[in-house]
Structures are given as C-alpha cells and as structure tokens.
PDB file of N, CA and C in Angstrom:
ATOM      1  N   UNK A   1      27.171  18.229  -9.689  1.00  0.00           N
ATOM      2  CA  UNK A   1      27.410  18.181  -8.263  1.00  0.00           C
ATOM      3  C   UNK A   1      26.979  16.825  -7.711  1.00  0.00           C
ATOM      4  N   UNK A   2      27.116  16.266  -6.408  1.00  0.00           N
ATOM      5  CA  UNK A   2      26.920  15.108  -6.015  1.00  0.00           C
ATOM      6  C   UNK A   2      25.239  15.243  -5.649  1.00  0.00           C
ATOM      7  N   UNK A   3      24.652  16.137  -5.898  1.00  0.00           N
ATOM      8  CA  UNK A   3      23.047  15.661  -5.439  1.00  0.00           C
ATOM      9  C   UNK A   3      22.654  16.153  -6.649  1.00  0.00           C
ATOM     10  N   UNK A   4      22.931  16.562  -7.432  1.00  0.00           N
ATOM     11  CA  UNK A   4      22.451  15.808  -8.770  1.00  0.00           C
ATOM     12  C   UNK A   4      22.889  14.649  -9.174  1.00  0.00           C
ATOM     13  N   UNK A   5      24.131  14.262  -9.186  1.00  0.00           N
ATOM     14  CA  UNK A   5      24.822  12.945  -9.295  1.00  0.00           C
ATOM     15  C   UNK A   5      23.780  11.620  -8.731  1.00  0.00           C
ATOM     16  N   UNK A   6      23.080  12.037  -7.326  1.00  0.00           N
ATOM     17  CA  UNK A   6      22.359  11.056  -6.373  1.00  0.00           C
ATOM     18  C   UNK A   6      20.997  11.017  -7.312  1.00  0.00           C
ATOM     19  N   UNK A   7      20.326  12.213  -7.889  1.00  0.00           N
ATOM     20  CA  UNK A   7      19.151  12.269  -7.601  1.00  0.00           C
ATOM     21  C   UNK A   7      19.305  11.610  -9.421  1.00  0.00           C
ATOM     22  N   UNK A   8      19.840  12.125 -10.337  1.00  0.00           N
ATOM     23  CA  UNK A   8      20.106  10.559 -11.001  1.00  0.00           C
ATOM     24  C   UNK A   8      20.056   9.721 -11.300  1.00  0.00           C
ATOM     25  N   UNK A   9      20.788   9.253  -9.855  1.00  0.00           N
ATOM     26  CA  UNK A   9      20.885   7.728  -9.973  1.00  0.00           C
ATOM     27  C   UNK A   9      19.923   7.129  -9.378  1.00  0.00           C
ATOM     28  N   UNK A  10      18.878   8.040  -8.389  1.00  0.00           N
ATOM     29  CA  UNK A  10      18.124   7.437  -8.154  1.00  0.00           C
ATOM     30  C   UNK A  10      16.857   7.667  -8.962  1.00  0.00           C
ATOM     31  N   UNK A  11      16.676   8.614 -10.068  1.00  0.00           N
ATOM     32  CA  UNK A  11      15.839   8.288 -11.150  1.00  0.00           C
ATOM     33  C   UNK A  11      15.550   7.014 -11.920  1.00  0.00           C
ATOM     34  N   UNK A  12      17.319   6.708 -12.274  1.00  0.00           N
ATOM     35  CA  UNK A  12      17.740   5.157 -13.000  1.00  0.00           C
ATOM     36  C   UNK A  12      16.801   4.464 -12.022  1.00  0.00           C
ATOM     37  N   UNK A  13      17.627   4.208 -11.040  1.00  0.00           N
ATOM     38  CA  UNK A  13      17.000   3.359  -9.724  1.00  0.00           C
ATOM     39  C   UNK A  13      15.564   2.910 -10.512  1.00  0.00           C
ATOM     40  N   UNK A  14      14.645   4.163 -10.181  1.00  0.00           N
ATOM     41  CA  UNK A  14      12.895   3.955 -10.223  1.00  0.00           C
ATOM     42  C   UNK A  14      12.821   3.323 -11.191  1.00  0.00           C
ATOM     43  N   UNK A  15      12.923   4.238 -12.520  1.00  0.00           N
ATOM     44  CA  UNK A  15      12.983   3.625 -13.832  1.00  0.00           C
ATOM     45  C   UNK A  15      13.031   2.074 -14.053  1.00  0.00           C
ATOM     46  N   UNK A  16      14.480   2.033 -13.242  1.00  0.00           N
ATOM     47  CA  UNK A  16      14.966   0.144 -13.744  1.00  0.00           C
ATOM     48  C   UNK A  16      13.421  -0.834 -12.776  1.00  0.00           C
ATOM     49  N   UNK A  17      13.371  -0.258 -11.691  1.00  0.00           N
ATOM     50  CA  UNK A  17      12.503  -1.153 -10.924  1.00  0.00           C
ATOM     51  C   UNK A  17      10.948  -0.511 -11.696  1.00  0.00           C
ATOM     52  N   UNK A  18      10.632   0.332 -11.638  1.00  0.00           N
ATOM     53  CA  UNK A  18       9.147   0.322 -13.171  1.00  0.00           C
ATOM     54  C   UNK A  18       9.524  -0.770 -13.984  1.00  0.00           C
ATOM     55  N   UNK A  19      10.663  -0.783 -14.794  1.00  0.00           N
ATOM     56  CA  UNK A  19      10.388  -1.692 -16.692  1.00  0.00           C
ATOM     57  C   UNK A  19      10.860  -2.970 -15.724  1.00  0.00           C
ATOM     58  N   UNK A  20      11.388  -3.574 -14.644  1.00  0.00           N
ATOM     59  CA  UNK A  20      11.373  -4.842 -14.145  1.00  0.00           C
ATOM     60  C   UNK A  20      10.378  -5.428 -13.665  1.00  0.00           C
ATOM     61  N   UNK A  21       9.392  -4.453 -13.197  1.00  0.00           N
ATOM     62  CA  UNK A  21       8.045  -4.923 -12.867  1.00  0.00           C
ATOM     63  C   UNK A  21       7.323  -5.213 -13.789  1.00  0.00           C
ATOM     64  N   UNK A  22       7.207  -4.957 -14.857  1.00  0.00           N
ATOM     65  CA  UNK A  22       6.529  -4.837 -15.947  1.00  0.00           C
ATOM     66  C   UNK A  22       6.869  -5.663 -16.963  1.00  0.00           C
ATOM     67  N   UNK A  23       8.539  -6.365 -16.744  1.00  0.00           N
ATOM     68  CA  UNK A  23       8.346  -6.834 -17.773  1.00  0.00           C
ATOM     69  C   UNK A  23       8.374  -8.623 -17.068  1.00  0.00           C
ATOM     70  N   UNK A  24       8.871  -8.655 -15.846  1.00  0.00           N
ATOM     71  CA  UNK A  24       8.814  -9.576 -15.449  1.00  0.00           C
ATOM     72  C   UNK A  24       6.850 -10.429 -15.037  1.00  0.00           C
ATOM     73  N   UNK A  25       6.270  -9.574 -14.678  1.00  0.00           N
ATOM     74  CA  UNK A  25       4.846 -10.079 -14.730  1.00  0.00           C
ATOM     75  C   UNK A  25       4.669 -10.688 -13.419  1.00  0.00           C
ATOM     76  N   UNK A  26       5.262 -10.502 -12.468  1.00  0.00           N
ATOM     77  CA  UNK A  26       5.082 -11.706 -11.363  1.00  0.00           C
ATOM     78  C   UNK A  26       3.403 -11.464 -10.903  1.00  0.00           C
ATOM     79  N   UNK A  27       3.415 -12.446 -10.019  1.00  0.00           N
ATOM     80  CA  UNK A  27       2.055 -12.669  -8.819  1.00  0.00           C
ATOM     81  C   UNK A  27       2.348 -11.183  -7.768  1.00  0.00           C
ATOM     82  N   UNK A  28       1.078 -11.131  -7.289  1.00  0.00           N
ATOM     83  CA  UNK A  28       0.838 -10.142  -6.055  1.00  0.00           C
ATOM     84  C   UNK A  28       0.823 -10.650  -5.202  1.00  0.00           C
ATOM     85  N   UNK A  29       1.412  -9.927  -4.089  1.00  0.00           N
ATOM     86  CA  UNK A  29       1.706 -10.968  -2.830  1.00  0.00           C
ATOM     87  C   UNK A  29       0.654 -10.495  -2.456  1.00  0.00           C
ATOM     88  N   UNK A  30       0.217  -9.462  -1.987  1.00  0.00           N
ATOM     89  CA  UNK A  30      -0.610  -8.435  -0.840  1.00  0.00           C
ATOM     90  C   UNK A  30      -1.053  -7.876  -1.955  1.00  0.00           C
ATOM     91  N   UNK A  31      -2.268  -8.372  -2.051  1.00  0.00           N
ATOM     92  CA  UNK A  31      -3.435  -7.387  -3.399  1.00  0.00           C
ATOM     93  C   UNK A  31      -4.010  -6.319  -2.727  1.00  0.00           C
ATOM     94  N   UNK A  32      -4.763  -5.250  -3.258  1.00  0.00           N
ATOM     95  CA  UNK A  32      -5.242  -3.843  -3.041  1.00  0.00           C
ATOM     96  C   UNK A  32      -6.257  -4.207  -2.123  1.00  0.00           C
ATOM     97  N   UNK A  33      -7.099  -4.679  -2.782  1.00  0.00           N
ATOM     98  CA  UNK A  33      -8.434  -5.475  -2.035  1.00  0.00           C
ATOM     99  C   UNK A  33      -8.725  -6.194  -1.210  1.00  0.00           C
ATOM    100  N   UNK A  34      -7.921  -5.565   0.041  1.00  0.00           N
ATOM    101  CA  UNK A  34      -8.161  -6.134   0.996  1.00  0.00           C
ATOM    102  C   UNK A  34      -9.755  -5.653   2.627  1.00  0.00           C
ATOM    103  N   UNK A  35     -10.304  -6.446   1.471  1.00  0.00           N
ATOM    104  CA  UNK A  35     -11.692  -5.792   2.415  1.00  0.00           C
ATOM    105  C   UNK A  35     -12.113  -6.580   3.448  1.00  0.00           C
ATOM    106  N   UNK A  36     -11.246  -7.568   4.153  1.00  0.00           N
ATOM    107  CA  UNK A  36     -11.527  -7.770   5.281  1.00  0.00           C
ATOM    108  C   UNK A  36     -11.490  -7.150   6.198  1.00  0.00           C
ATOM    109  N   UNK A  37     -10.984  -5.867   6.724  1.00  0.00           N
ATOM    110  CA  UNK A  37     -10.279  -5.331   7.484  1.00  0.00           C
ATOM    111  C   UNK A  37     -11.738  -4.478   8.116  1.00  0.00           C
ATOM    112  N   UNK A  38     -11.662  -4.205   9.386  1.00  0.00           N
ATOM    113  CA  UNK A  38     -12.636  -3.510  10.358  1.00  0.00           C
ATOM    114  C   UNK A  38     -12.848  -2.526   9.787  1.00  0.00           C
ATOM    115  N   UNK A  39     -12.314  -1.650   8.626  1.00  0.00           N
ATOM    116  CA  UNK A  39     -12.699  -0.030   7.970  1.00  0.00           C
ATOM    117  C   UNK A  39     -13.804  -0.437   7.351  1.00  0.00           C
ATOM    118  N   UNK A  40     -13.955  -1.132   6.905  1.00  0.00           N
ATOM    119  CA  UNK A  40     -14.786  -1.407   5.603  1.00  0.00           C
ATOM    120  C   UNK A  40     -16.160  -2.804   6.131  1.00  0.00           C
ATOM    121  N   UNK A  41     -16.052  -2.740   7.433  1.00  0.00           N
ATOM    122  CA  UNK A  41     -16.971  -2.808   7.695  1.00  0.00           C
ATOM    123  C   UNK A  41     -17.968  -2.157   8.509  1.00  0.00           C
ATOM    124  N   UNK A  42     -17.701  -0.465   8.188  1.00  0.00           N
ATOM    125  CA  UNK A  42     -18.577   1.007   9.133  1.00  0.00           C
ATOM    126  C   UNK A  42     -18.986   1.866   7.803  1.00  0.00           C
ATOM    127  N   UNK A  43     -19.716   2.349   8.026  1.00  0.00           N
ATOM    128  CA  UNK A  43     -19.449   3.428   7.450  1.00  0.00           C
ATOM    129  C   UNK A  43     -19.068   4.629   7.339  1.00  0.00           C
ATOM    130  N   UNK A  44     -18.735   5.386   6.525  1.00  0.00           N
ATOM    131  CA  UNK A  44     -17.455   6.268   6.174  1.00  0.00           C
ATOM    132  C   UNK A  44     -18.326   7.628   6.449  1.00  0.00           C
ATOM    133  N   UNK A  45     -17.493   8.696   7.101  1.00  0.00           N
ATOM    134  CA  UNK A  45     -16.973   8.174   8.690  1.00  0.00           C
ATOM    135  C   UNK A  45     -17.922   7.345   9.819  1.00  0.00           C
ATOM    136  N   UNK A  46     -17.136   6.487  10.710  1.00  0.00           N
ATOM    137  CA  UNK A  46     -18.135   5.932  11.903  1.00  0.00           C
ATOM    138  C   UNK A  46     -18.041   6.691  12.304  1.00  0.00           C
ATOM    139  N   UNK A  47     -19.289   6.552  12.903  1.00  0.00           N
ATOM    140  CA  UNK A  47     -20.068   7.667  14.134  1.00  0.00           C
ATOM    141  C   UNK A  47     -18.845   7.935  15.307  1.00  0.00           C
ATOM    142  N   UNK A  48     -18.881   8.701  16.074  1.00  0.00           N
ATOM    143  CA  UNK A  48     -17.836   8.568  17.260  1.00  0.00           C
ATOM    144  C   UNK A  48     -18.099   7.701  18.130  1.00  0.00           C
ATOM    145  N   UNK A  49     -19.488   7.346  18.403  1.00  0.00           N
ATOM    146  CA  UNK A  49     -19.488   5.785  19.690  1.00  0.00           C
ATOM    147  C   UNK A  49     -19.999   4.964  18.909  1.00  0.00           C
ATOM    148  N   UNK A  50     -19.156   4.060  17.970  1.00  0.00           N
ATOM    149  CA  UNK A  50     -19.108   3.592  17.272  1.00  0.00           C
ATOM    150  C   UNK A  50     -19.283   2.441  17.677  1.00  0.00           C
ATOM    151  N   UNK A  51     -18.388   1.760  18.849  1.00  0.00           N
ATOM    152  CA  UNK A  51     -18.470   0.534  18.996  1.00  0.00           C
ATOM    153  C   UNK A  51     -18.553   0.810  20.839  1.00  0.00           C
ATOM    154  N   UNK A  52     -19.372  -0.164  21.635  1.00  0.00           N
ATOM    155  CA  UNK A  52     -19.693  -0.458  23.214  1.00  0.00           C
ATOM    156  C   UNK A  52     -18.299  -1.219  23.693  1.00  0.00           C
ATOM    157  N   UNK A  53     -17.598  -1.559  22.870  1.00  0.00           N
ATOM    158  CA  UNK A  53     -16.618  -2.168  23.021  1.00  0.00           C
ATOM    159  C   UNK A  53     -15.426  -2.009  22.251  1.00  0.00           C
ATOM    160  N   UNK A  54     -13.976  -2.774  22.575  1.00  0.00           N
ATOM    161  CA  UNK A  54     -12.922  -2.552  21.588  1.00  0.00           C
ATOM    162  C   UNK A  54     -13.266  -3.799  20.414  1.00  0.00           C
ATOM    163  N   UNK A  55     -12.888  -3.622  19.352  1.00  0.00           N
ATOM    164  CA  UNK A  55     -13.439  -4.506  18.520  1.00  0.00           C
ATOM    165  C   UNK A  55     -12.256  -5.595  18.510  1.00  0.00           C
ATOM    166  N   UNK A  56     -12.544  -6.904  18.138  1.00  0.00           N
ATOM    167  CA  UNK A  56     -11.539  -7.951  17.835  1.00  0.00           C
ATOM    168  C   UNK A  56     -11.044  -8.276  16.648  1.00  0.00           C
ATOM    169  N   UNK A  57     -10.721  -8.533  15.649  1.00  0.00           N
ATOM    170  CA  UNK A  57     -10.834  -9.557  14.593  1.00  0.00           C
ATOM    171  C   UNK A  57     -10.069 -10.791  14.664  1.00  0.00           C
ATOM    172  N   UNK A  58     -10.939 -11.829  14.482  1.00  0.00           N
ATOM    173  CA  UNK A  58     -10.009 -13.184  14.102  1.00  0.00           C
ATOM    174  C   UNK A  58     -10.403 -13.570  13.045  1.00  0.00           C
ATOM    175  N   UNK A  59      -9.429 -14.581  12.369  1.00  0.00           N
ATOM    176  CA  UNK A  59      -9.285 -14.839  11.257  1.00  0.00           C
ATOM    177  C   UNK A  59     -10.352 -16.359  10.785  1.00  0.00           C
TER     178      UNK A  59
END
C-alpha cells in the first residue's frame, strides 16, 4: 500500500543519512556542550524566586 510504500522509503531515507554521517566524519557545528547557557548556571531545579530580576546574557 502507499504508507507502507512511504514508511520505507523513509526508513532508506534514515538509514542513508546514519551510514553518510558516519562515513563522511565531518566537524560539529553546534556541539552538545553547550554550558554557557543560564540552565546550568542554577541549580536543578531553581528555587521559584530565583532571580530579583529578569536575567540577561551577553556574550
């Protein structure tokens, strides 16, 4: 039927883009570790009056 036909092709799909990632090796644009970010500087969970203010970040 056509949605098996789809679901398929979009198995291939995944598949081809898995063994292209893998075999090509590139750079990470946007790595996991991104611990600059305002989460990870509270602790887990912040309190509810967490901050007297809205917080900023600049770079």
């Amino acid at each position: 039927t056509i949605g098996s036909s789809i679901s398929l092709l979009g198995i291939i799909l995944f598949l081809y883009i898995i063994w292209e990632s893998m075999m090509t090796q590139r750079q990470v644009i946007f790595p996991i570790q991104l611990n600059s970010s305002i989460e990870w500087y509270q602790n887990t969970p912040p309190a509810e009056h967490s901050y007297s203010e809205l917080p900023m970040l600049t770079n």
